[in-house]
Protein backbone atom coordinates (compact mmCIF):
# COMPACT_ATOMS: atom_id res chain seq x y z
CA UNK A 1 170.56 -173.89 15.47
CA UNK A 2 173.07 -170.79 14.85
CA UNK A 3 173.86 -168.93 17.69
CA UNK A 4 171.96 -165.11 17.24
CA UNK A 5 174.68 -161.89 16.16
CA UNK A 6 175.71 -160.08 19.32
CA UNK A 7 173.78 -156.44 18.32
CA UNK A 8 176.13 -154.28 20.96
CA UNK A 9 174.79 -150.48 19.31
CA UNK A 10 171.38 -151.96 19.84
CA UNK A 11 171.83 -152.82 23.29
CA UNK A 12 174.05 -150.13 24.27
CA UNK A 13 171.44 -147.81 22.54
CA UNK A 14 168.89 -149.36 24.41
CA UNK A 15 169.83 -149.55 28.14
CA UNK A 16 167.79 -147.94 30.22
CA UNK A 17 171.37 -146.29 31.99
CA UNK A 18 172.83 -143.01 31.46
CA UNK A 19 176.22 -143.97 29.76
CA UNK A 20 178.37 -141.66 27.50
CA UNK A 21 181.79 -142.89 25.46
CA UNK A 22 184.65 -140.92 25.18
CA UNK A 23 188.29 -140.82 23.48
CA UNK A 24 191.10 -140.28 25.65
CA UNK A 25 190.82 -136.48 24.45
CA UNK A 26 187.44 -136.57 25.99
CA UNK A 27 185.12 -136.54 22.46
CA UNK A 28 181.89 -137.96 22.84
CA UNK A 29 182.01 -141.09 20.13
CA UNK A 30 178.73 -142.36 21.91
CA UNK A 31 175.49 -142.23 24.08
CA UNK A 32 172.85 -144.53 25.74
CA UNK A 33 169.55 -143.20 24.20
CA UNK A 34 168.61 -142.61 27.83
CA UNK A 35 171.89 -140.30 28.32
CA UNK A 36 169.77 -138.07 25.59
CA UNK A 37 166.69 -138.09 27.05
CA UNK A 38 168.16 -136.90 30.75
CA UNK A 39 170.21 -134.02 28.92
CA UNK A 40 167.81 -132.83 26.65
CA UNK A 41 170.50 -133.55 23.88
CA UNK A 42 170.49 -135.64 20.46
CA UNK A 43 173.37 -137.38 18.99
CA UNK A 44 174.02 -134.62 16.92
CA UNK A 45 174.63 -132.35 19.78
CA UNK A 46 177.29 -134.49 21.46
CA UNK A 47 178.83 -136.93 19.42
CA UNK A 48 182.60 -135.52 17.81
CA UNK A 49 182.41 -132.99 20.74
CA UNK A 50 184.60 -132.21 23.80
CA UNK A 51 182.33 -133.57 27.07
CA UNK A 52 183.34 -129.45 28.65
CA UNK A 53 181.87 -128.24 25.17
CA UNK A 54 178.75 -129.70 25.52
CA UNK A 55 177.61 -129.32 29.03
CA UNK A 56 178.64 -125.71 30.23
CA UNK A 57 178.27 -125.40 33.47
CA UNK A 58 175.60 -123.35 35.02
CA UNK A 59 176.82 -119.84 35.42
CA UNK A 60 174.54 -119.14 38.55
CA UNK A 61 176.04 -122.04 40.56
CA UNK A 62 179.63 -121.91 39.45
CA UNK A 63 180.60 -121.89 42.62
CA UNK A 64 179.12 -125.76 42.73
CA UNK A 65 182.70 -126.57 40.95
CA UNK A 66 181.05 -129.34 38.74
CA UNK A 67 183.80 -128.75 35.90
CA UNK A 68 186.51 -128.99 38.01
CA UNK A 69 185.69 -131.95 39.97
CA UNK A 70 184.81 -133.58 36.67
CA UNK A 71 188.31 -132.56 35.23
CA UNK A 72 189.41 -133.98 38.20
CA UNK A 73 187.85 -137.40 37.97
CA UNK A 74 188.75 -137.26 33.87
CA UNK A 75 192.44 -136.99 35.22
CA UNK A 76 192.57 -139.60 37.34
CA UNK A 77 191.00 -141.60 35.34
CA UNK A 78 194.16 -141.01 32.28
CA UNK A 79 196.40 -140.65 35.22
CA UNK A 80 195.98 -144.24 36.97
CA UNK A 81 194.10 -145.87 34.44
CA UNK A 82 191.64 -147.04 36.73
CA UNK A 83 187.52 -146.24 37.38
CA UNK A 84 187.07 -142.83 39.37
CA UNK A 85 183.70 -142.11 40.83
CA UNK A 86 181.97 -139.26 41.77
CA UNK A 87 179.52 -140.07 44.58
CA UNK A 88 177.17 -136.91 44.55
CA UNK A 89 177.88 -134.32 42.30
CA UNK A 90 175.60 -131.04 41.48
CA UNK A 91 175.79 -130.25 37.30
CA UNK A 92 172.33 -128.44 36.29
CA UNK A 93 171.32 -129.18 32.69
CA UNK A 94 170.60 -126.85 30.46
CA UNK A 95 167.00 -127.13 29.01
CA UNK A 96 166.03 -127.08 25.75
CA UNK A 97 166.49 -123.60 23.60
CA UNK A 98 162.52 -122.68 23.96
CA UNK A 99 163.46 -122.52 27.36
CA UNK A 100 165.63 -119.67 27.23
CA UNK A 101 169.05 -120.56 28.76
CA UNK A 102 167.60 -121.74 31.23
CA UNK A 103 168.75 -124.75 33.87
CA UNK A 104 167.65 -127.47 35.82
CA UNK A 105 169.04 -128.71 38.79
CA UNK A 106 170.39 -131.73 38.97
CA UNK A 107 172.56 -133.71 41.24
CA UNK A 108 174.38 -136.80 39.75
CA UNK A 109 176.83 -140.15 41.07
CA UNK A 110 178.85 -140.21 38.27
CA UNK A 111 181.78 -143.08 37.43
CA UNK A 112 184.18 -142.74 34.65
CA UNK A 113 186.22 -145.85 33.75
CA UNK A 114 188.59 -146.78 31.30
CA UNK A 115 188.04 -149.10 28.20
CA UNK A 116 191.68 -150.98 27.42
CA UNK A 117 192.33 -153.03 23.90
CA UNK A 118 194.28 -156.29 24.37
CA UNK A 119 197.41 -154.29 24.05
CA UNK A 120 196.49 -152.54 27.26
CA UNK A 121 196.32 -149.51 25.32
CA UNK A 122 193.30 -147.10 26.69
CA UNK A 123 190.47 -146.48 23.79
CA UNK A 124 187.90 -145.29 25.71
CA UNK A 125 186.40 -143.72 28.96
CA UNK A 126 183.01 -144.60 29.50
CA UNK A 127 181.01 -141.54 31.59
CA UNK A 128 178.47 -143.79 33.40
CA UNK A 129 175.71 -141.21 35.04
CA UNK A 130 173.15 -141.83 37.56
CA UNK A 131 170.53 -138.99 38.35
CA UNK A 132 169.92 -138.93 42.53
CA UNK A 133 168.32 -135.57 42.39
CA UNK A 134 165.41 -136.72 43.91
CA UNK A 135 167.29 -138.30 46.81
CA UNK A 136 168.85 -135.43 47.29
CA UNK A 137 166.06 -133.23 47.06
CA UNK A 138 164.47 -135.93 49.85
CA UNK A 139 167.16 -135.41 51.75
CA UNK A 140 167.60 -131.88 51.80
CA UNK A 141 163.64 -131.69 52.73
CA UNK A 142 164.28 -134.06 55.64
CA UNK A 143 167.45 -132.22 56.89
CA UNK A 144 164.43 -128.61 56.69
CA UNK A 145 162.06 -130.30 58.57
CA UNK A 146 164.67 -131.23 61.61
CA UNK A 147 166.04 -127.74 61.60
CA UNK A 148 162.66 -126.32 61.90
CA UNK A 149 161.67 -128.82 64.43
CA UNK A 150 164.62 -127.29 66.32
CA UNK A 151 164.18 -123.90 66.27
């Protein structure tokens, strides 16, 4: 009995994790299924597009610095040639248009990591994304109640 083809876009497609793939210049040559589902996007919004293109930061928390710490983490990542991560980071997602520019808060533990070829030349970053906003959010709840327990 033959051994079954290794399908990798069919399982890559299909895990339920939020994954993107990107050139060294930071182009989006692929997406977990489940990457378009959290972002509201569709392969034809991201794929042969800059990452910074695609997900502008929300204007009304700028201040948030999601770009720059994900520059950052790109960077190091180019830099060293090694995994960076991100532990919490806040980057609110733009909804859909019917929504009318309009965001939604999101907080995110994000890892980017390198992809090398056998010449130890660097193909690919992978942008692995996990949504915590709801540990957050439990969090921040918790930290409400103690300060009005306090008070």
């Amino acid at each position: 009995m033959s051994k079954p083809s290794l399908d990798t876009k069919t399982i890559f497609s299909s895990l339920p994790t939020a994954l993107l793939v990107l050139t060294p210049d930071l182009t989006i040559v692929a997406a977990t299924d489940y990457y378009y589902e959290l972002t509201f996007s569709e392969p034809s919004d991201l794929v042969g597009r800059n990452i910074a293109e695609v997900f502008p930061e929300n204007p009304v928390t700028a201040k948030a610095k999601g770009i720059n710490n994900m520059r950052e983490s790109f960077d190091y990542v180019l830099r060293h040639g090694a995994s960076h991560t991100i532990p919490v980071q806040r980057y609110d997602i733009k909804l859909p248009p019917n929504h009318k520019g309009k965001y939604m808060e999101r907080w995110w533990r994000i890892t980017n990591s390198p992809v090398f070829n056998a010449k130890g030349e660097l193909l690919y970053v992978v942008h692995a994304t996990e949504d915590v906003s709801q540990i957050v959010d439990t969090l921040i709840e918790a930290q409400n109640i103690i300060a009005k327990k306090r008070s």
